[in-house]
N, C-alpha and C. Protein backbone atom coordinates (compact mmCIF):
# COMPACT_ATOMS: atom_id res chain seq x y z
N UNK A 1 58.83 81.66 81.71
CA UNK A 1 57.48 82.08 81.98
C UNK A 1 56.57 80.91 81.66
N UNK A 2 55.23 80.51 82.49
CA UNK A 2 54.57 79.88 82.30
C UNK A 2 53.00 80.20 82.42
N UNK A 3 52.19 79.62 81.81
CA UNK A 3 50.97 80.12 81.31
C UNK A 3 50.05 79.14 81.30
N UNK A 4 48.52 79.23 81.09
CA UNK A 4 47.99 79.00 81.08
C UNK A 4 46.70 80.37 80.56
N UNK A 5 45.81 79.46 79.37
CA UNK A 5 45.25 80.99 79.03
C UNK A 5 43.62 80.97 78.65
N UNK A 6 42.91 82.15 78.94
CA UNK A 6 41.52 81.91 78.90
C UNK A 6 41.41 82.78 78.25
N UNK A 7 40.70 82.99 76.98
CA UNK A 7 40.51 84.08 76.09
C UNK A 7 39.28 83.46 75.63
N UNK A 8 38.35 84.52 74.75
CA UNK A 8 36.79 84.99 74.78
C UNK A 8 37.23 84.28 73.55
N UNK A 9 36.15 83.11 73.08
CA UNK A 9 36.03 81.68 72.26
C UNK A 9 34.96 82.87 70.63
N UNK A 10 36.20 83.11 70.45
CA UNK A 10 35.81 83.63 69.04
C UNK A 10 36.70 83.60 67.73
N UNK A 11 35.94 83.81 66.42
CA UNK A 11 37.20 83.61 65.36
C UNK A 11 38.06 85.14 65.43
N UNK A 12 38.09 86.08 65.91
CA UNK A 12 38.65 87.17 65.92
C UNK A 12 39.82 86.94 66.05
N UNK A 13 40.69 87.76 65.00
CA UNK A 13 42.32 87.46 65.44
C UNK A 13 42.72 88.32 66.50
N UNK A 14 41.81 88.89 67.10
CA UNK A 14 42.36 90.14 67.83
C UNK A 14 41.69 90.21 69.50
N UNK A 15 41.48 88.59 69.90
CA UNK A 15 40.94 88.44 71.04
C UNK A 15 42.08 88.84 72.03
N UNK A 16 41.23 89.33 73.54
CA UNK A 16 42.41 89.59 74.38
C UNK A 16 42.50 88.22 74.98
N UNK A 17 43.83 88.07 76.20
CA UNK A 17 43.86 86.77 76.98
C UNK A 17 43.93 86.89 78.76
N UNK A 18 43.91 85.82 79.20
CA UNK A 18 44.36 86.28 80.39
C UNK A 18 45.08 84.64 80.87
N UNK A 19 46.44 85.22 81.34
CA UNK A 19 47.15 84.21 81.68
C UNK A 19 47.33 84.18 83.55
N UNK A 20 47.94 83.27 83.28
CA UNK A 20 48.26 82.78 85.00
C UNK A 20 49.97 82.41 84.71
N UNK A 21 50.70 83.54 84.86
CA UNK A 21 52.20 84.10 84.72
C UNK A 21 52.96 83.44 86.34
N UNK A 22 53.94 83.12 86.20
CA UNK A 22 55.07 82.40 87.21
C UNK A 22 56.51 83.27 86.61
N UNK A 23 57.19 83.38 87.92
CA UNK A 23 58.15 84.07 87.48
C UNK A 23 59.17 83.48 86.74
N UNK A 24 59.65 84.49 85.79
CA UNK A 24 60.57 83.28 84.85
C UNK A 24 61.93 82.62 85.56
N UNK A 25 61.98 83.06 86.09
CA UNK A 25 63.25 82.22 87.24
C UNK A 25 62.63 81.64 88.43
N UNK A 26 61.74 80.68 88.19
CA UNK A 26 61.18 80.18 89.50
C UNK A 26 62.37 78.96 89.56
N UNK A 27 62.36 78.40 90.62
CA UNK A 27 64.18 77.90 90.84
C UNK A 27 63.41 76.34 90.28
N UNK A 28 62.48 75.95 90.59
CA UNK A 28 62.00 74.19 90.69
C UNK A 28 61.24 74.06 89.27
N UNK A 29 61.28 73.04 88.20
CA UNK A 29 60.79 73.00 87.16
C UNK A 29 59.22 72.46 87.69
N UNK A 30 59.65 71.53 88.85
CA UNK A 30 58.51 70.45 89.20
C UNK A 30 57.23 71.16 90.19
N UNK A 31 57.83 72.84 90.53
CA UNK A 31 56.76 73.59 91.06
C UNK A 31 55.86 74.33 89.81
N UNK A 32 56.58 74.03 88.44
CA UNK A 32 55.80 74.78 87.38
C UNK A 32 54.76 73.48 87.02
N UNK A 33 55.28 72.30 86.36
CA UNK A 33 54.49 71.36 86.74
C UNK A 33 53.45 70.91 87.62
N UNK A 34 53.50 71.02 88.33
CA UNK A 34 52.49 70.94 89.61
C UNK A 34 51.39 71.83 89.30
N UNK A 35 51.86 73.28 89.28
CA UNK A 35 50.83 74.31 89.06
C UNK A 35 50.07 74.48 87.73
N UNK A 36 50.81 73.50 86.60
CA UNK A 36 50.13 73.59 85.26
C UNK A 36 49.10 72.74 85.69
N UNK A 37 49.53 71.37 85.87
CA UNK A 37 48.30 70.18 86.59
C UNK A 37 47.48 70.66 87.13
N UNK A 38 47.78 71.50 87.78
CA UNK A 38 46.65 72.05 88.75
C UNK A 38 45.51 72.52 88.20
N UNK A 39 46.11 73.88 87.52
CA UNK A 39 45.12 74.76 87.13
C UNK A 39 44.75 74.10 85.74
N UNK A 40 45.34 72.94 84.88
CA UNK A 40 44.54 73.09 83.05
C UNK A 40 43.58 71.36 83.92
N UNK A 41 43.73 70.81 85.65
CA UNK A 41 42.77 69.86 85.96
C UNK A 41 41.21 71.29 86.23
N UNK A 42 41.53 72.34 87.14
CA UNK A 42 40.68 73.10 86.98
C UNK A 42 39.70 73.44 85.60
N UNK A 43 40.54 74.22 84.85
CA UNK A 43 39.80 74.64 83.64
C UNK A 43 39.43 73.07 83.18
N UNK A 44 39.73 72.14 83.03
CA UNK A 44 38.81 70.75 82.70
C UNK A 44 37.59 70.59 83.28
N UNK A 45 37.21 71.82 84.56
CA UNK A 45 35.77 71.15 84.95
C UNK A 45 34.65 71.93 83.90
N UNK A 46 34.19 70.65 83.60
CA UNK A 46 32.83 71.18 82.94
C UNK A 46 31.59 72.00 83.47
N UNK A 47 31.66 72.42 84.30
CA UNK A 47 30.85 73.60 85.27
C UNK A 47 31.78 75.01 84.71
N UNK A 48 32.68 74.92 84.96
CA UNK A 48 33.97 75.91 84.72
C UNK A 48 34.02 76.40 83.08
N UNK A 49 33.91 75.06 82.37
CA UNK A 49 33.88 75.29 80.77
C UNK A 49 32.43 76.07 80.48
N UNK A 50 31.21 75.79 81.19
CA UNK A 50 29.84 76.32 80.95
C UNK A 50 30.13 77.70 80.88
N UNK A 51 30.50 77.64 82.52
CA UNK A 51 30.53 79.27 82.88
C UNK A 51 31.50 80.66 81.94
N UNK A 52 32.52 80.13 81.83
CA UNK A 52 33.41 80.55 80.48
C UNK A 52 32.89 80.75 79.08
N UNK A 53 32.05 79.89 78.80
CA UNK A 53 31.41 80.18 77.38
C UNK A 53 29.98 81.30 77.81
N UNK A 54 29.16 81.03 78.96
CA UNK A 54 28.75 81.79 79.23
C UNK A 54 28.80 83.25 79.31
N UNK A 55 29.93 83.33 79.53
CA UNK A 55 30.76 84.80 79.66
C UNK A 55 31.65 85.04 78.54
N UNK A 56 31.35 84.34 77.04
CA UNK A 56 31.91 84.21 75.81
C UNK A 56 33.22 84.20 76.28
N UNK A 57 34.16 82.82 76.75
CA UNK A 57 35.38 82.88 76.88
C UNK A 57 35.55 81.63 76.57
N UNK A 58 36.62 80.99 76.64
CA UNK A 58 37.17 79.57 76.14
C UNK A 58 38.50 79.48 77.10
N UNK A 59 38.27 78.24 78.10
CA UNK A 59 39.44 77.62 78.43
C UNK A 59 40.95 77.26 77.61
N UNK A 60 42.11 77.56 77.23
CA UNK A 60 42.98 76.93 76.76
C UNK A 60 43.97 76.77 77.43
N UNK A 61 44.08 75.76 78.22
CA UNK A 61 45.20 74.62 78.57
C UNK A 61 46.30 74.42 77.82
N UNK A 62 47.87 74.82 78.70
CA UNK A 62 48.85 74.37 77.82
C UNK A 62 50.03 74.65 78.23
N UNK A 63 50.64 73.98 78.24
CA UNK A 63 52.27 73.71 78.48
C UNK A 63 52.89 75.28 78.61
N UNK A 64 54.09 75.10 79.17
CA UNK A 64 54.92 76.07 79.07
C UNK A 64 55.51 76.84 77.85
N UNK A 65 55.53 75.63 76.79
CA UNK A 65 56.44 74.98 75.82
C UNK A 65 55.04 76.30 74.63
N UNK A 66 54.44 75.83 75.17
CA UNK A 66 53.30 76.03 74.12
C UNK A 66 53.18 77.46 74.67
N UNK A 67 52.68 77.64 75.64
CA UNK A 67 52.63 79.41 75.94
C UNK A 67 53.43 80.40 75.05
N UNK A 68 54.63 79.36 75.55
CA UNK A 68 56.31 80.51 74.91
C UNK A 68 55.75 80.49 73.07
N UNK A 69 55.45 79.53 72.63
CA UNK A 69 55.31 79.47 70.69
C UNK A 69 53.72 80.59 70.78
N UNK A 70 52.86 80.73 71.63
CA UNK A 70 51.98 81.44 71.80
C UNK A 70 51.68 82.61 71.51
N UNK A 71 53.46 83.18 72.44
CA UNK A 71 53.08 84.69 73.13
C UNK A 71 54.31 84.84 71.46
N UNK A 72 55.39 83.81 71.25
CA UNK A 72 56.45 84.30 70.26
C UNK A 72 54.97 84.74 68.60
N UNK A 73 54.12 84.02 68.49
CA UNK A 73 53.28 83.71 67.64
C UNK A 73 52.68 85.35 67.44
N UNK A 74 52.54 85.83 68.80
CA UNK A 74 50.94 86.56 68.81
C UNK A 74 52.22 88.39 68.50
N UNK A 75 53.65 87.95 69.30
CA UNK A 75 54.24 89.25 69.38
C UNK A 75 54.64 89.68 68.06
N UNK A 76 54.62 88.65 67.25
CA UNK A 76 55.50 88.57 66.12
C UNK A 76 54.03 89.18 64.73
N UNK A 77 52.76 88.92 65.13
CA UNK A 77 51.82 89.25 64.65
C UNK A 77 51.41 90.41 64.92
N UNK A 78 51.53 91.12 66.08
CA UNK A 78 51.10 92.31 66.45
C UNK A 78 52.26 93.30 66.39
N UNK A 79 53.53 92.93 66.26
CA UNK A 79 54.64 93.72 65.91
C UNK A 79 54.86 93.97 64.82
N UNK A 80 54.17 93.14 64.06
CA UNK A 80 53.69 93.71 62.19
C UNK A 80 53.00 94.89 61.96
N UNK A 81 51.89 94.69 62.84
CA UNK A 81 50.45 95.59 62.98
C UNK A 81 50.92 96.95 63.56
N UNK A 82 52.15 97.00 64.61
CA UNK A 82 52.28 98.14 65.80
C UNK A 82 53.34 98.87 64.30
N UNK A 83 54.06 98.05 63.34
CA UNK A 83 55.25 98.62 62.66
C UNK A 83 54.93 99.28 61.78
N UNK A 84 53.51 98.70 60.98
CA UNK A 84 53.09 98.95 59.57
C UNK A 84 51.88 100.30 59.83
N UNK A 85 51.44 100.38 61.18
CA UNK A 85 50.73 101.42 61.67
C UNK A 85 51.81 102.80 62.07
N UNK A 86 53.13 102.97 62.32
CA UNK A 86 53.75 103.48 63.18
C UNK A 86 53.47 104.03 64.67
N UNK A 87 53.00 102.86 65.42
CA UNK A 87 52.81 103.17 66.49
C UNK A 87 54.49 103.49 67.73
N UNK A 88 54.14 104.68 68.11
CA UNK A 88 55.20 104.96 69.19
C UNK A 88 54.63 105.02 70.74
N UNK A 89 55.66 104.73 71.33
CA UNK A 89 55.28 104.57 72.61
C UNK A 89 55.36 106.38 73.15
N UNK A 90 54.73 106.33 74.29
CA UNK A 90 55.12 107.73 74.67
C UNK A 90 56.47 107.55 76.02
């Protein structure tokens, strides 16, 4: 899986995100590449960064590598929260 992520530029540990997801078996490494370049040259425009803070959000740009320590980071934090609450699914 690969990512790229824009979440609302606050100290809250409990901001939501929104990624730009590729399927995890996409066959070409160099089509995930391409599309990271792409989109963290996008979120680099400073028109783009205005408008984002405008709308209290924050650009974050970042590797694949980094997504995966991200999402392992955030599941591993909120699977504390879902355990110590006893939350069940229905």
């Amino acid at each position: 899986m690969h990512s790229t992520a824009i979440t609302p530029a606050s100290s809250s540990s409990s901001r939501p995100y929104l990624f730009l997801l590729c399927p995890a078996r996409l066959p070409a490494s160099y089509i995930i590449a391409t599309l990271n370049q792409a989109v963290n040259a996008v979120l680099a425009n400073p028109k783009l960064q205005a408008r984002l803070a405008e709308l209290g959000g924050e650009a974050m740009p970042m590797t694949a590598a980094e997504f995966g320590n991200l999402v392992a980071a955030e599941t591993e934090k909120w699977g504390k929260v879902v355990k110590f609450a006893g939350v069940k699914a229905d």
